[in-house]
N, C-alpha and C. Protein backbone atom coordinates (compact mmCIF):
# COMPACT_ATOMS: atom_id res chain seq x y z
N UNK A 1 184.17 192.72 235.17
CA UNK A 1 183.61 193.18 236.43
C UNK A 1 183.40 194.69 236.40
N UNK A 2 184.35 195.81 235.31
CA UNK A 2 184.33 197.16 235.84
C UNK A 2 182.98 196.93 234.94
N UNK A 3 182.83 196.74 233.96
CA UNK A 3 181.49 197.18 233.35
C UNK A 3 180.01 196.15 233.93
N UNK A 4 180.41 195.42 234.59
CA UNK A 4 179.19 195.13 235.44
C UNK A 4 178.57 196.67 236.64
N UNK A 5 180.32 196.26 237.09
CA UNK A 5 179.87 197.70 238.61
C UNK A 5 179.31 198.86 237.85
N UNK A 6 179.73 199.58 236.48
CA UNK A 6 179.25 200.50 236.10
C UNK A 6 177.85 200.81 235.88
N UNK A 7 177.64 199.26 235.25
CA UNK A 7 176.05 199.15 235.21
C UNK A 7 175.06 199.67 236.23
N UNK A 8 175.64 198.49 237.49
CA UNK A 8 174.89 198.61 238.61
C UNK A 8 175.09 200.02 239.40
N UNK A 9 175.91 200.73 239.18
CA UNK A 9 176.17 202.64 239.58
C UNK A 9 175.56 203.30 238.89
N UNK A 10 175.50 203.09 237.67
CA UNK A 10 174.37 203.60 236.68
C UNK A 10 172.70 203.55 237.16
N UNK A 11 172.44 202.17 237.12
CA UNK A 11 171.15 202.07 237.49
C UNK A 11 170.68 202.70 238.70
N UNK A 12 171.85 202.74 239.91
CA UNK A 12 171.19 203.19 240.93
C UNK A 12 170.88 204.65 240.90
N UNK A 13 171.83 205.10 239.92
CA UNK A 13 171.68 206.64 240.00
C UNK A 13 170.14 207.13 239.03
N UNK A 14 170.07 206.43 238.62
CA UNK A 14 168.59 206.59 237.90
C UNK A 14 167.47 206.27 238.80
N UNK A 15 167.65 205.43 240.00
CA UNK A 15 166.93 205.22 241.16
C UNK A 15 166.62 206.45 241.84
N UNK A 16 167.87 206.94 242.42
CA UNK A 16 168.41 207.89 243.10
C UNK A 16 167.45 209.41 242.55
N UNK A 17 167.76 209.53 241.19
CA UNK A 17 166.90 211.17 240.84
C UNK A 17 165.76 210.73 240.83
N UNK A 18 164.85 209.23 240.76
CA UNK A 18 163.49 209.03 241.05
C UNK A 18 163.42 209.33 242.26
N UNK A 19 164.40 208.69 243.33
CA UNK A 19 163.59 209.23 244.64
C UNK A 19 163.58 210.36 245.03
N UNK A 20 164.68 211.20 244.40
CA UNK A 20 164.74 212.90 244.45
C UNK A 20 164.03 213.45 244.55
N UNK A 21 163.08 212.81 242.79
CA UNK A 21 161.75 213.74 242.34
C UNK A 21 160.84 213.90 243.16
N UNK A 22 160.75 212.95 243.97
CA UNK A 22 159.55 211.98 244.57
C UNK A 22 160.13 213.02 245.87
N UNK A 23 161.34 212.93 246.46
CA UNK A 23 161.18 213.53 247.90
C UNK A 23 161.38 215.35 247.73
N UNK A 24 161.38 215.79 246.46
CA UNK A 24 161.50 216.95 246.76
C UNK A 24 159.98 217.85 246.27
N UNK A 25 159.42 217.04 245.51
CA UNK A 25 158.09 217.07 245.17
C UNK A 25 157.31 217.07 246.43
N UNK A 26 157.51 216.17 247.11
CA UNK A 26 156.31 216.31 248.39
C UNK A 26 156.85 216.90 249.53
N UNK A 27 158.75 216.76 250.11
CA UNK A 27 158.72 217.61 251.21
C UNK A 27 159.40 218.32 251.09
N UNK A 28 160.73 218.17 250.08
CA UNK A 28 161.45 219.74 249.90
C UNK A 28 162.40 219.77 250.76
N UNK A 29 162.86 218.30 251.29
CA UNK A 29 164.32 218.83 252.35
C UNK A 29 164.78 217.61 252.51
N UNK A 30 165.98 217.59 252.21
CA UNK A 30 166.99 216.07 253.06
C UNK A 30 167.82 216.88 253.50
N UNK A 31 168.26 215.58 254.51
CA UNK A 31 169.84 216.13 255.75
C UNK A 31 170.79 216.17 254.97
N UNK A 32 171.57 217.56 255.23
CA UNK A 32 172.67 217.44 255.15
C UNK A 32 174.28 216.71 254.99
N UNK A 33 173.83 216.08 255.98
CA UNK A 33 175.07 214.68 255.84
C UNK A 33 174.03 213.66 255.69
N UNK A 34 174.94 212.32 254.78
CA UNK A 34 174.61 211.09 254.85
C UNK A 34 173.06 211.43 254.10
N UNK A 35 172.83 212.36 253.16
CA UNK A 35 171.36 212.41 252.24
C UNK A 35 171.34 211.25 252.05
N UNK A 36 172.21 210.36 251.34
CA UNK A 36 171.95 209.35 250.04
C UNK A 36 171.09 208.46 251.41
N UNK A 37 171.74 208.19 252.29
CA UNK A 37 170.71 207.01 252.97
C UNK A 37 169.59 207.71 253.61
N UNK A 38 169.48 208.81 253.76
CA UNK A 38 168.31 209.48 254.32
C UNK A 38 167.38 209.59 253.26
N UNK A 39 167.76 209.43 252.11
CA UNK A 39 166.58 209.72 250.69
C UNK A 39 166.12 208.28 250.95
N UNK A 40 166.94 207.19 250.70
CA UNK A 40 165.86 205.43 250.95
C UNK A 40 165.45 205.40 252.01
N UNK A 41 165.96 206.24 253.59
CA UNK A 41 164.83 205.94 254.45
C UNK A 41 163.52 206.83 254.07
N UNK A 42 164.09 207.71 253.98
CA UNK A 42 162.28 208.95 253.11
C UNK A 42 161.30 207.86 252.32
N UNK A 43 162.01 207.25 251.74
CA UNK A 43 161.20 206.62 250.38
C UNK A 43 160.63 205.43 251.44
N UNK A 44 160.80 204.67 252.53
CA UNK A 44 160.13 203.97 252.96
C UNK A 44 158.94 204.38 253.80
N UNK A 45 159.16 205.55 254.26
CA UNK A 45 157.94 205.96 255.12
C UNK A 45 157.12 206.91 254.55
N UNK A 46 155.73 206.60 255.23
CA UNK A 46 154.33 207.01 254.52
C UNK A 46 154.91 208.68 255.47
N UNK A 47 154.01 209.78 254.71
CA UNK A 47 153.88 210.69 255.67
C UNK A 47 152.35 211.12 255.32
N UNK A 48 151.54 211.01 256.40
CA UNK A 48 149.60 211.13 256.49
C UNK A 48 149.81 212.55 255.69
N UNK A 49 148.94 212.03 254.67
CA UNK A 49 148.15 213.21 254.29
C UNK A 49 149.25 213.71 253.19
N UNK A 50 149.76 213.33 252.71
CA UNK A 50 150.71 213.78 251.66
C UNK A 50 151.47 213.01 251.30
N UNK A 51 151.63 211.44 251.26
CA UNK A 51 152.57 211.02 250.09
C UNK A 51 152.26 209.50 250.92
N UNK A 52 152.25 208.09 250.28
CA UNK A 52 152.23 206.56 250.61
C UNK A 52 153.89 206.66 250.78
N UNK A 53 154.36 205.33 251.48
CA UNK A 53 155.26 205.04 250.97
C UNK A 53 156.02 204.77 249.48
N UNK A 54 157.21 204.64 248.76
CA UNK A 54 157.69 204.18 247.48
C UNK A 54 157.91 202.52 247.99
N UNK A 55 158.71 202.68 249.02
CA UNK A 55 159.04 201.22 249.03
C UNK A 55 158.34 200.77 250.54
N UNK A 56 157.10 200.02 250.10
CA UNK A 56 156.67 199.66 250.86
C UNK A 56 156.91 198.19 251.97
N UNK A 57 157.90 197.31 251.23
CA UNK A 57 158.29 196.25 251.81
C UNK A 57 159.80 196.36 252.19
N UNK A 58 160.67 196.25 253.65
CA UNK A 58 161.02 195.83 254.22
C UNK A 58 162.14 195.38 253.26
N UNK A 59 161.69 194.23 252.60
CA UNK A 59 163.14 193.73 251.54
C UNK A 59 163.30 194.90 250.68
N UNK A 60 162.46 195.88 249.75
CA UNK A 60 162.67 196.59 249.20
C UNK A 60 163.91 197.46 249.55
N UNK A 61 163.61 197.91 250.77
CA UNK A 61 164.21 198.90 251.02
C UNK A 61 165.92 198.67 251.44
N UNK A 62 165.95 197.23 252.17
CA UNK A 62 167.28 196.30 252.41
C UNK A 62 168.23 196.54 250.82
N UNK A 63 167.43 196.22 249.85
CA UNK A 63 168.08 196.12 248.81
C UNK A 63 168.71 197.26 247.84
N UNK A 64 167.60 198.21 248.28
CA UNK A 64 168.23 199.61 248.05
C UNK A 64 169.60 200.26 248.64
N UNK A 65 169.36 200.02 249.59
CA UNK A 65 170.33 199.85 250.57
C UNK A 65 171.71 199.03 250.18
N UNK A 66 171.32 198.05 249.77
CA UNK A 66 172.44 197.30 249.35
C UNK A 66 172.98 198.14 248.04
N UNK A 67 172.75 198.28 247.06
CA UNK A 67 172.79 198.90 245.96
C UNK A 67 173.64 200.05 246.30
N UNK A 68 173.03 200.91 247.26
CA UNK A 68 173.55 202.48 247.58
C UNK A 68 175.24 201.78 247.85
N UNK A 69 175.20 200.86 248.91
CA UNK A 69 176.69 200.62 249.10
C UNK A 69 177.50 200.34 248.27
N UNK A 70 177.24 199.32 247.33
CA UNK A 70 177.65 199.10 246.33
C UNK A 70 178.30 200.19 245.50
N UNK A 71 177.27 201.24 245.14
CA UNK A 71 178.02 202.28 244.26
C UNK A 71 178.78 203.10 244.70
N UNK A 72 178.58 203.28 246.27
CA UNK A 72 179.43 203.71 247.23
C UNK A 72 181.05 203.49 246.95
N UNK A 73 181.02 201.72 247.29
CA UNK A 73 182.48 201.45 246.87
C UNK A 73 183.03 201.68 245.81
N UNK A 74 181.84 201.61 244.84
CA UNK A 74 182.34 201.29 243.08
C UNK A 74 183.06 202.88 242.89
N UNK A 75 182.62 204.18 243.01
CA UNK A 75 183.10 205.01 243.59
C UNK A 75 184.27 205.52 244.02
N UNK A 76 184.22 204.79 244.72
CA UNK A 76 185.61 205.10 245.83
C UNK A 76 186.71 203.71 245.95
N UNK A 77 186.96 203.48 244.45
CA UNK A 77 187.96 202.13 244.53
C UNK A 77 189.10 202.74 244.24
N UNK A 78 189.14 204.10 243.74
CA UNK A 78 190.82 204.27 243.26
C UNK A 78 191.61 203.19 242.46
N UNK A 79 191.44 202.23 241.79
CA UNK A 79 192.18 201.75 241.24
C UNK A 79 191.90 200.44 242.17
N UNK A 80 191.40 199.86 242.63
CA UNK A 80 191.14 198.66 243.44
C UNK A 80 190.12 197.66 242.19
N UNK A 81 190.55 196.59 242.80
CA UNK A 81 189.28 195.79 241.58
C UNK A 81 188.30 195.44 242.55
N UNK A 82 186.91 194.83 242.01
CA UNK A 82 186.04 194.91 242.23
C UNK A 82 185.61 193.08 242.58
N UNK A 83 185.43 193.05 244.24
CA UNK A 83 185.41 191.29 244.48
C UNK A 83 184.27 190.85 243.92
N UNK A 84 184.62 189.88 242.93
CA UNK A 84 183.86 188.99 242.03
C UNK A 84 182.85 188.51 242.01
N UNK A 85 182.94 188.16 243.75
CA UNK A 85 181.68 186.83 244.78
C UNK A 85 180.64 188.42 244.87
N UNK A 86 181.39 189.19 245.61
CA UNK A 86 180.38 190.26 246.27
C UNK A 86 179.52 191.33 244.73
N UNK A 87 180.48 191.50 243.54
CA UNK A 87 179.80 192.10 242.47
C UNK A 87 178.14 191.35 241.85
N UNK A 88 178.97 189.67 241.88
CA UNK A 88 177.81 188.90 241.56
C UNK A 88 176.59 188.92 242.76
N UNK A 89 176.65 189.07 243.53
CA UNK A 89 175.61 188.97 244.93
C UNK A 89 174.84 190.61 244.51
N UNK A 90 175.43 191.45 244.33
CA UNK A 90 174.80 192.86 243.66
C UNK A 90 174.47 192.70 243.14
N UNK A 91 174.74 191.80 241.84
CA UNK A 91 174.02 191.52 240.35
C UNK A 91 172.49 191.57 241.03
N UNK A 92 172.77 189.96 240.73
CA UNK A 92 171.43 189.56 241.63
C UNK A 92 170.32 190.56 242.11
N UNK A 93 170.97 190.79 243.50
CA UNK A 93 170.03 191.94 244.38
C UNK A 93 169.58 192.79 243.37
N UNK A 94 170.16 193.44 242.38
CA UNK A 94 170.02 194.62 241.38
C UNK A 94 168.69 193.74 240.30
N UNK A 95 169.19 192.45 239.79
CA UNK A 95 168.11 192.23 238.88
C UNK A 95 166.96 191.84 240.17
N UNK A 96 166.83 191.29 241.29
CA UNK A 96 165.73 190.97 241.79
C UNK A 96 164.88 192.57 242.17
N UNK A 97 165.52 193.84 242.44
CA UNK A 97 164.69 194.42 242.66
C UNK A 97 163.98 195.45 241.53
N UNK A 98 164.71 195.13 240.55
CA UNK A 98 165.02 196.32 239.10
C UNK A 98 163.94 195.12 238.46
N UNK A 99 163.86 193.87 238.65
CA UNK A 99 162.34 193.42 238.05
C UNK A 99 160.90 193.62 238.99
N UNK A 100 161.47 193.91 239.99
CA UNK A 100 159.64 194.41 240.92
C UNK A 100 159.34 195.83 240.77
N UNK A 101 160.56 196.62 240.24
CA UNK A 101 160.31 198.55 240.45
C UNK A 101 159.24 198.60 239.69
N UNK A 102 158.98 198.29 238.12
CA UNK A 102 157.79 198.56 237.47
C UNK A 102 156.42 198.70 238.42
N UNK A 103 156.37 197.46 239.20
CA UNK A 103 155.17 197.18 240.39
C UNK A 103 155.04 198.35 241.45
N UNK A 104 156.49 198.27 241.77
CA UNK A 104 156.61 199.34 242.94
C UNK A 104 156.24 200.92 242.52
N UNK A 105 156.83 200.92 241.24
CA UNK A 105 155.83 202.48 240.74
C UNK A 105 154.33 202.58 240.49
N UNK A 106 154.08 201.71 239.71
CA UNK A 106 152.76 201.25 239.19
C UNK A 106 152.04 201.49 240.73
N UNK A 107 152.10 200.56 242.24
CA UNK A 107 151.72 200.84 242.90
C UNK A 107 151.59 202.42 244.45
N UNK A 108 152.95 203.08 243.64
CA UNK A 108 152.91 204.45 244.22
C UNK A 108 152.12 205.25 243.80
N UNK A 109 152.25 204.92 242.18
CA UNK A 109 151.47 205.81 241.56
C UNK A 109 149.61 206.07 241.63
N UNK A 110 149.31 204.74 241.66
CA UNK A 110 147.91 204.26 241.63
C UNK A 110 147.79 204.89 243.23
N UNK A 111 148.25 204.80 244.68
CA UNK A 111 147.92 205.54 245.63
C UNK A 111 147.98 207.18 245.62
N UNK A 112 148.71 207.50 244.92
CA UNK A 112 148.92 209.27 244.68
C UNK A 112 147.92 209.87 244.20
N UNK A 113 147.72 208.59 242.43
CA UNK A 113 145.96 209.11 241.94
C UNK A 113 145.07 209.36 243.32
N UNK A 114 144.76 207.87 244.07
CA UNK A 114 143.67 207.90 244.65
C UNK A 114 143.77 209.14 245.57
N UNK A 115 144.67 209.33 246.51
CA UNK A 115 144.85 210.64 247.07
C UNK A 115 144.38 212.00 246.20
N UNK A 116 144.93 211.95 245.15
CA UNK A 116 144.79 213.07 244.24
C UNK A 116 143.01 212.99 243.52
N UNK A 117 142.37 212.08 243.75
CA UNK A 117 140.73 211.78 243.48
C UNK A 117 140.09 212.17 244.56
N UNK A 118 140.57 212.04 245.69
CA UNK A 118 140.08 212.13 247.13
C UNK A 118 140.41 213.79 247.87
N UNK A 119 141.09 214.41 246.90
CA UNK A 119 140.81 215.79 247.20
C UNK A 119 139.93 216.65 246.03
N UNK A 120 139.54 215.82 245.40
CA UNK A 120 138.51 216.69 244.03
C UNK A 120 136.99 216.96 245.02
């Protein structure tokens, strides 16, 4: 189980400096407290005229969400083990959304071009 949770803390943190790039590239500011969930709400909303959404669906963003908690606890176990039922339910969530991200970039990206064509 520890080297499952590690996995899944790993991956998110590689999530995490994508959405960084992504939110400090276009606006250059998160809150103070509670960033980590203020960076996946950033990443769901469009802002006109400068950036689409990253995660444009609703489940996307649930699952991110889920994830963030996850590494949250994984984190902050002190020596606690890691419940079995709830690691495997992360699994999951982690492979269902870590197989759509390719799409989900592929489709940020392809709106940024067009933005970025539409000011030439």
């Amino acid at each position: 189980m520890g080297a499952l949770g590690y996995t899944i803390h790993s991956l998110y943190g590689v999530l995490e400096n994508y959405f960084l790039r992504v939110s400090k590239f276009f606006e250059n500011s998160l809150p103070g407290d509670r960033w980590h969930k203020g960076l996946v709400e950033k990443m769901s909303l469009e802002i006109p005229d400068v950036r689409p959404p990253v995660l444009t669906r609703r489940e996307d963003k649930q699952e991110v969400l889920e994830l963030l908690k996850f590494r949250h606890r994984f984190r902050n176990l002190y020596g606690e083990d890691l419940d079995p039922q709830r690691t495997a339910e992360i699994e999951r969530i982690a492979q269902h959304f870590f197989s759509r991200f390719p799409d989900i970039h592929a489709t940020f990206r392809e709106k940024i071009m067009a933005i970025a064509e539409s000011l030439r």
